[in-house]
Protein backbone atom coordinates (compact mmCIF):
# COMPACT_ATOMS: atom_id res chain seq x y z
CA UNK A 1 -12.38 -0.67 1.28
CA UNK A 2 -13.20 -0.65 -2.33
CA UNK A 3 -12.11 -3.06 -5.08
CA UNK A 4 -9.64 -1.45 -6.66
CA UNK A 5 -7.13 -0.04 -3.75
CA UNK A 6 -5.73 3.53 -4.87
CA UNK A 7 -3.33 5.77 -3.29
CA UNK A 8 -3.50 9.26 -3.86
CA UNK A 9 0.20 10.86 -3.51
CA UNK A 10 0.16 14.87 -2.59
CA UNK A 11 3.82 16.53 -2.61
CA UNK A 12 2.33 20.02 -1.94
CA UNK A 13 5.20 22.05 -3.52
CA UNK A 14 5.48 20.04 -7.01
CA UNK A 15 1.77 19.07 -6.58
CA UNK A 16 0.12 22.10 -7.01
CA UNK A 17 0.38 24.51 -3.84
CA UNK A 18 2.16 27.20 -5.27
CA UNK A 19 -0.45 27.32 -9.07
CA UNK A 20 -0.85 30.91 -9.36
CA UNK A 21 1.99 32.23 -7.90
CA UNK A 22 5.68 32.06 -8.27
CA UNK A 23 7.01 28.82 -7.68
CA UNK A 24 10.56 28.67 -5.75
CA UNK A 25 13.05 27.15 -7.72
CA UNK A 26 14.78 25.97 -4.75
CA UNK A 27 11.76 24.69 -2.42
CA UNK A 28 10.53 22.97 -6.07
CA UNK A 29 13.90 20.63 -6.28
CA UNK A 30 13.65 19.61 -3.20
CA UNK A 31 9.39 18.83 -3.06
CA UNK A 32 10.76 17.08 -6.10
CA UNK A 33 13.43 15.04 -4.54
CA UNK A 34 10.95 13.99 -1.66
CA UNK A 35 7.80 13.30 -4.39
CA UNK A 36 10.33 11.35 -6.26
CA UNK A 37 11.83 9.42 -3.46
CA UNK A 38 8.37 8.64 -2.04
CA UNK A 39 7.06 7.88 -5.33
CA UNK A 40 9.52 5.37 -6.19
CA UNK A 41 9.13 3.46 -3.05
CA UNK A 42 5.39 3.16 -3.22
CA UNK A 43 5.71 2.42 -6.90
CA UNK A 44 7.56 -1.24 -5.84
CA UNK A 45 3.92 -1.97 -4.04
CA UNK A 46 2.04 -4.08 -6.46
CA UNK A 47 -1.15 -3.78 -4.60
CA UNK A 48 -1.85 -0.18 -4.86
CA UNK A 49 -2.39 2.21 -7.89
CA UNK A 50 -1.42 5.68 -7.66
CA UNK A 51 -2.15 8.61 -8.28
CA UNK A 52 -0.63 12.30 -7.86
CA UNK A 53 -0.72 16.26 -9.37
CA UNK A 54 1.75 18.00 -10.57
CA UNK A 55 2.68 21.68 -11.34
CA UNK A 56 2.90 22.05 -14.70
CA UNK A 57 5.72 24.38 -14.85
CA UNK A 58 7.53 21.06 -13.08
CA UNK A 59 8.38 17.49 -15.11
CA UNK A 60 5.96 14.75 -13.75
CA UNK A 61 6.72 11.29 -12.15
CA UNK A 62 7.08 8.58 -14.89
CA UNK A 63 4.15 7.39 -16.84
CA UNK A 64 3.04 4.47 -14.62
CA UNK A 65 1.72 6.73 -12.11
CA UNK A 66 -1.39 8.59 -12.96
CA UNK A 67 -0.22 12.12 -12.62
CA UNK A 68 -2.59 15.16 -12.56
CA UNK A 69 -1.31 18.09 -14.36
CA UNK A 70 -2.80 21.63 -12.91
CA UNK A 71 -1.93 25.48 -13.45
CA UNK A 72 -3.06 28.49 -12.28
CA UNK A 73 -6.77 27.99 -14.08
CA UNK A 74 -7.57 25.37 -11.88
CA UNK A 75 -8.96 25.25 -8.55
CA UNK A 76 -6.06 23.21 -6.87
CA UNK A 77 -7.97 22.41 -3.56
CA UNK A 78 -11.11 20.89 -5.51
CA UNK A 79 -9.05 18.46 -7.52
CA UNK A 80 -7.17 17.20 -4.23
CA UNK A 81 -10.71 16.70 -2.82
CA UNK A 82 -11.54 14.73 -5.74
CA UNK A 83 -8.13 12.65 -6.04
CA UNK A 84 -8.96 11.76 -2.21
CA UNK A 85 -12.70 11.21 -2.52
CA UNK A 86 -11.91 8.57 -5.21
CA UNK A 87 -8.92 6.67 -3.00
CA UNK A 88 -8.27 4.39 -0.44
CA UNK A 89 -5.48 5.94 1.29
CA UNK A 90 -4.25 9.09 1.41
CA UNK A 91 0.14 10.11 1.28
CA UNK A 92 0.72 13.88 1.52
CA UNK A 93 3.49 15.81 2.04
CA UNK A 94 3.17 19.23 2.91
CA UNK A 95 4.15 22.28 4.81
CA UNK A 96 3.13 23.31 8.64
CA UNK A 97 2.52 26.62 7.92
CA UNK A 98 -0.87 28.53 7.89
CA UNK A 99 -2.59 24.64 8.77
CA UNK A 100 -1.86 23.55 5.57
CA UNK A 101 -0.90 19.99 6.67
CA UNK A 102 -3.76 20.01 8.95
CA UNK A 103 -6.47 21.32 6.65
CA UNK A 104 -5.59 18.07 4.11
CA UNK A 105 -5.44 15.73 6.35
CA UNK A 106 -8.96 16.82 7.57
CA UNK A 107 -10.20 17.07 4.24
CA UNK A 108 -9.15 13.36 3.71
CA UNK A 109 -10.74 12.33 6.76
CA UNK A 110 -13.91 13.62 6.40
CA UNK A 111 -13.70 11.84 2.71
CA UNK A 112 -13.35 9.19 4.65
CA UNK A 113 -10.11 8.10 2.68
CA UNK A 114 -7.32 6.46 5.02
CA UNK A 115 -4.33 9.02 5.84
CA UNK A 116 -0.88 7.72 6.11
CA UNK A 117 0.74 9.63 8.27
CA UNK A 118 -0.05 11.15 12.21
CA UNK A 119 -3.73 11.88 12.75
CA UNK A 120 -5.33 15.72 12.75
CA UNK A 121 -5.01 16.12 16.32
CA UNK A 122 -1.37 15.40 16.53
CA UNK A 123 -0.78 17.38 13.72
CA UNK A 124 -2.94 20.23 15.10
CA UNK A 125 -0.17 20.27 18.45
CA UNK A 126 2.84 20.06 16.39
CA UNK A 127 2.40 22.38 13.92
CA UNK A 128 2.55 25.11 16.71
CA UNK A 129 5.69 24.99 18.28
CA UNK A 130 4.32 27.07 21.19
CA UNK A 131 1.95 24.29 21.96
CA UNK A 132 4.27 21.74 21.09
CA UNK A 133 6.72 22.68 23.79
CA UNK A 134 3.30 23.15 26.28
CA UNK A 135 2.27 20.06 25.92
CA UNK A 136 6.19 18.33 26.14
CA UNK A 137 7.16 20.42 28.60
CA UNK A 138 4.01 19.07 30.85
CA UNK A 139 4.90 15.31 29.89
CA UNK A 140 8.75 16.19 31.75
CA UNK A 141 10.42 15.91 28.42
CA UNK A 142 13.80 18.26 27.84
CA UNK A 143 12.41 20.99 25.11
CA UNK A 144 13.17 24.24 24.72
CA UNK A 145 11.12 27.05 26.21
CA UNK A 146 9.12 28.85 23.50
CA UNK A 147 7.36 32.32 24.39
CA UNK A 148 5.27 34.36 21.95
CA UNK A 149 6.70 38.04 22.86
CA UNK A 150 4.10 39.05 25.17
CA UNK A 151 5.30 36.16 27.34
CA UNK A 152 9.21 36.69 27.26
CA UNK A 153 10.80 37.99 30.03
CA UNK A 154 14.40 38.97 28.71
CA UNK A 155 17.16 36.87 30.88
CA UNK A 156 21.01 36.36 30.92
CA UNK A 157 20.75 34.11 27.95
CA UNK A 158 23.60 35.53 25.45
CA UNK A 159 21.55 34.48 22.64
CA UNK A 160 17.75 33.99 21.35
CA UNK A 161 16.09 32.16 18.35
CA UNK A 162 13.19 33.90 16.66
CA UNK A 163 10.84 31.67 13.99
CA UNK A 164 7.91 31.46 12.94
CA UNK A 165 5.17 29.96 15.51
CA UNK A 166 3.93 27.12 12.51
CA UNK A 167 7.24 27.43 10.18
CA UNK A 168 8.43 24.13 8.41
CA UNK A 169 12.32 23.72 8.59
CA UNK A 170 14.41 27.03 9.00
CA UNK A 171 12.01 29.34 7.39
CA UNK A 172 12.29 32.58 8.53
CA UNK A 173 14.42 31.84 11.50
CA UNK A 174 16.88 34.13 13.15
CA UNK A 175 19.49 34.30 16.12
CA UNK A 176 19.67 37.42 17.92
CA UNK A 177 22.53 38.16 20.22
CA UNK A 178 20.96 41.87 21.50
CA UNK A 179 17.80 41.49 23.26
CA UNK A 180 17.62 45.79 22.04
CA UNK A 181 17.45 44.30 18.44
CA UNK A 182 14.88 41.66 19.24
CA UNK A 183 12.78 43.89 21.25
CA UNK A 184 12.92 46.08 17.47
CA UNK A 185 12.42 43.83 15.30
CA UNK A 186 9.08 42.62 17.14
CA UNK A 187 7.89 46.34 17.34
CA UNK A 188 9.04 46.77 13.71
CA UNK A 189 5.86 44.75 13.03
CA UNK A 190 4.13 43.97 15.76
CA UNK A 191 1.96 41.12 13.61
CA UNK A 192 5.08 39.33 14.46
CA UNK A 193 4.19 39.26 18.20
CA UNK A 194 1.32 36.52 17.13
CA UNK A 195 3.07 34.98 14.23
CA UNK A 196 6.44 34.18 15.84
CA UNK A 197 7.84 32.64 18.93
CA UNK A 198 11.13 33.06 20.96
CA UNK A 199 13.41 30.36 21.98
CA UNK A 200 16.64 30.61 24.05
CA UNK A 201 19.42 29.75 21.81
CA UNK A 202 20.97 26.75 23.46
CA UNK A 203 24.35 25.50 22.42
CA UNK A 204 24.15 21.78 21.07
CA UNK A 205 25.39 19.25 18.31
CA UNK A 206 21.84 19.40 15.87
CA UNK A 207 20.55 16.04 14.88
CA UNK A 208 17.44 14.43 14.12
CA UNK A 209 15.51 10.90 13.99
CA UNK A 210 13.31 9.57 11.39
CA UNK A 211 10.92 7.48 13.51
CA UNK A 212 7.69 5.19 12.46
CA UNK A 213 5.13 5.84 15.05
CA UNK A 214 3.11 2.57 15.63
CA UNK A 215 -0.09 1.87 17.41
CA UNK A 216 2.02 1.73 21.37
CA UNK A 217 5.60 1.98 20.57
CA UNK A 218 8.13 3.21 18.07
CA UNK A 219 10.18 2.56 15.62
CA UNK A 220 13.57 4.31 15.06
CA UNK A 221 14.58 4.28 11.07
CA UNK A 222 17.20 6.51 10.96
CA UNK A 223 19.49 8.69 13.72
CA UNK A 224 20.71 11.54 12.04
CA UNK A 225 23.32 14.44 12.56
CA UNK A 226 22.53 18.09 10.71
CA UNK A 227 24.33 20.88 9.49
CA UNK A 228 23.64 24.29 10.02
CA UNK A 229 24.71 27.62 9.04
CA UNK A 230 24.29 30.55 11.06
CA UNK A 231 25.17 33.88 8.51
CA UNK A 232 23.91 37.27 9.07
CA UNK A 233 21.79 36.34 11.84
CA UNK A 234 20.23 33.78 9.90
CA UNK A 235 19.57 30.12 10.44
CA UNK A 236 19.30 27.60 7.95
CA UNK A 237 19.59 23.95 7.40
CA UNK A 238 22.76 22.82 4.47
CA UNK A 239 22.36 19.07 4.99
CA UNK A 240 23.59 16.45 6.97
CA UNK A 241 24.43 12.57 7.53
CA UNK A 242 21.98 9.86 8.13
CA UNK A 243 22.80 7.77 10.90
CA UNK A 244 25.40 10.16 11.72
CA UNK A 245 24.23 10.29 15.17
CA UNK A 246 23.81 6.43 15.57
CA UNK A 247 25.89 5.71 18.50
CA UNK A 248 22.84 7.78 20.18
CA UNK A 249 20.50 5.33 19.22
CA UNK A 250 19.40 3.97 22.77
CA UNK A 251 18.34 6.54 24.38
CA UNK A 252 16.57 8.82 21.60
CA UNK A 253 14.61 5.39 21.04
CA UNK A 254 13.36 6.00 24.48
CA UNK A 255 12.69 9.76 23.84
CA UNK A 256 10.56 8.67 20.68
CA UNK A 257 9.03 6.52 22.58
CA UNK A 258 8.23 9.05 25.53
CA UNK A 259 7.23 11.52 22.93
CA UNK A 260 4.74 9.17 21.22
CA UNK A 261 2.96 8.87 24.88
CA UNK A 262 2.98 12.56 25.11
CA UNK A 263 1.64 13.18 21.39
CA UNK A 264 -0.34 9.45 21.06
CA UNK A 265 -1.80 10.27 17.75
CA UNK A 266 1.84 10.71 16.09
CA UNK A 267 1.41 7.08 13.76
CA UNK A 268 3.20 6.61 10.55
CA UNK A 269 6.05 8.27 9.75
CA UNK A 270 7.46 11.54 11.76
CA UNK A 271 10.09 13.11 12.52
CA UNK A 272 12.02 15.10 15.44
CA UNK A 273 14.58 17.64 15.17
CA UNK A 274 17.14 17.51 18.39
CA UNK A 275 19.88 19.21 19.85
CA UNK A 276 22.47 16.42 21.53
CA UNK A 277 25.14 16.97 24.13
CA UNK A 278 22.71 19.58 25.96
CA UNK A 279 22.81 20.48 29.73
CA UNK A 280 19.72 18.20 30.73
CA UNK A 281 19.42 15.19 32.26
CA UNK A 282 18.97 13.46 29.96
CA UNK A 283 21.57 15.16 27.56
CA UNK A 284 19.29 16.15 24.72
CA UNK A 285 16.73 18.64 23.83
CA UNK A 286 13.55 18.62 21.51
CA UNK A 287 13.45 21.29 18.96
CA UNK A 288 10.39 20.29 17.37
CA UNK A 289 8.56 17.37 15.66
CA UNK A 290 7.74 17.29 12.21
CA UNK A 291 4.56 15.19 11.30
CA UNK A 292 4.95 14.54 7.79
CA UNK A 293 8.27 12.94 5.96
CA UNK A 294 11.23 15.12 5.89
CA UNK A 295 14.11 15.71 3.75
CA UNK A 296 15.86 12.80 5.34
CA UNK A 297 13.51 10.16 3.98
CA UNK A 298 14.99 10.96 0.14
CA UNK A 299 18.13 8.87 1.26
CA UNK A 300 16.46 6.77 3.92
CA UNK A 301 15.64 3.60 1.55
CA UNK A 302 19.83 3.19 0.86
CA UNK A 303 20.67 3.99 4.38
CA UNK A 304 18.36 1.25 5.78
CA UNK A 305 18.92 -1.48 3.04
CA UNK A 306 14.86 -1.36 2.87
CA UNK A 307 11.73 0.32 1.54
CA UNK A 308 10.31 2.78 4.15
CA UNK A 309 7.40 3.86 2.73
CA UNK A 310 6.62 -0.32 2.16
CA UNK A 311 7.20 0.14 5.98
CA UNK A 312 4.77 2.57 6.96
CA UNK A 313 2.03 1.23 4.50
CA UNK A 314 1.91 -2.19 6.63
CA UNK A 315 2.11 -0.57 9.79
CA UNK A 316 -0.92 1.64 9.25
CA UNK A 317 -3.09 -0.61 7.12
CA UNK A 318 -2.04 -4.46 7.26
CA UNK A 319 -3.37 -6.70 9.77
CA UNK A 320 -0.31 -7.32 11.40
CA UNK A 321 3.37 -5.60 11.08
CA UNK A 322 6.53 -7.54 11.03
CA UNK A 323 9.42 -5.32 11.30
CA UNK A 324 11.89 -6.02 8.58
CA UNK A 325 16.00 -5.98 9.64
CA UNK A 326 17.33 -2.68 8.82
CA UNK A 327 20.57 -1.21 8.19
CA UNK A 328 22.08 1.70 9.73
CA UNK A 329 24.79 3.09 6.50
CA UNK A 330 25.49 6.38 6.58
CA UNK A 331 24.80 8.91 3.92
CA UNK A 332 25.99 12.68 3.64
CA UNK A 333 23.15 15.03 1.67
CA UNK A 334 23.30 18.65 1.61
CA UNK A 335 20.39 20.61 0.48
């Protein structure tokens, strides 16, 4: 390690990912509320300096971070190598799609700068739900089947979910109730039939955990309840209430933990989106797992009456981890 320890921060949205193109006003408030959020917590750590970029059509972090301003003249992917060939550690936050996630965190590693967060290989099987629900489904865990087109056989389900294969969140998702107007809209396009993936729509209360993946167990942070809203065919996430699902605590514990043997690289924070009440044994389902922070952590400090990201930090790079007392409050959001 060198001297000076140095954390380079990456919020992909605010930090630079969309420089040269139009930047979504609604995707940049909330890669702000999560670069914020994050930024705050690690800002309490007195060991570590840190540095991040920032879009400059958005308002940087306050002044004690080292913040990075770049526009559509620079080469954003350059400067990232150089913020991570000059730190210790590495904290990024970005999107699933098109390997985004998984080209950084192999750029850090081959830097040789330490990445917080799940390693490349666990990000490589969760950042393709078709995979992800391979490799689950072979460890006996309750998931939903997912079928690129070519693979789905058309049953008596009244309902299917289309999204992308390596979407983040509810991009791009749909419900179809007319297997005639699924069949279309995949031969509409039929670049769709690799890019997207088909998922029996299965009736459910939606939830999620925010887990801290250690080197042979778990830990649960946070058990969560979303909302959803389902409007012209259209799925997408409004919000939700942390530790809203806490009386489930138990036994999606033991699911983290079963999903951690399945996916053993998933270290650092993570998190899994789940349907509860389902017709399985074991009463849930997986939707997928997120390896990066989510939306949830931007309320996840109040909620647990601790810092999270403090959390994480120790369990990845200090010698030993103590695991602080947290609290389980509950907090409504809506995005």
């Amino acid at each position: 390690m060198k001297s000076q320890q140095t954390l380079f921060v990456c919020e992909f949205i605010t930090g630079g990912g969309f420089v040269g193109a139009a930047l979504p006003e609604s995707l940049a408030q909330e890669g702000m509320l999560m670069r914020d959020a994050l930024l705050r917590d690690l800002d309490q750590l007195e060991d570590w300096q840190l540095v991040t970029t920032y879009d400059s059509r958005v308002s940087p972090f306050h002044a004690k971070v080292r913040s990075i301003a770049v526009d559509g003249h620079c080469d954003v992917w350059e400067i990232w190598r150089e913020c991570m060939a000059e730190a210790d550690a590495v904290w990024v936050v970005a999107p699933e799609t098109d390997g985004i996630l998984y080209q950084l965190a192999e750029m850090a590693h081959s830097l040789q700068a330490r990445w917080i967060g799940p390693v490349p290989e666990a990000i490589h099987v969760t950042s393709q739900k078709h995979l992800t629900a391979q490799v689950l489904g072979r460890a006996n865990l309750p998931v939903i089947p997912t079928y690129f087109f070519s693979e789905w056989i058309p049953d008596a389900n009244p309902a299917w979910v289309v999204k992308p294969n390596d979407g983040a969140g509810c991009a791009s998702t749909y419900v179809f109730n007319q297997m005639a107007a699924l069949e279309t809209w995949f031969t509409q396009d039929k670049q769709r039939q690799q890019t997207h993936v088909i998922q029996p729509y299965i009736s459910g209360k939606p939830a999620s955990i925010c887990v801290l993946g250690l080197k042979d167990e778990v830990v649960v942070l946070s058990c969560n309840l979303q909302w959803m809203l389902l409007q012209d065919g259209k799925l997408s996430y409004t919000g939700g209430r942390i530790n809203g699902a806490s009386a489930y605590w138990p036994q999606l514990k033991l699911l983290a933990n079963d999903i951690k043997a399945a996916v053993p690289g998933l270290i650092g924070y993570f998190g899994v989106d789940l349907l509860l009440d389902t017709q399985t044994a074991r009463g849930v389902t997986i939707v997928e797992i997120n390896p990066r922070l989510t939306t949830s952590y931007v309320h996840l400090h109040q909620a647990m009456g601790c810092n999270p990201a403090a959390m994480v930090m120790d369990a990845m790079l200090a010698p030993t981890f103590s695991m602080p007392e947290i609290k389980r409050e509950q907090i409504e959001f809506y995005v």
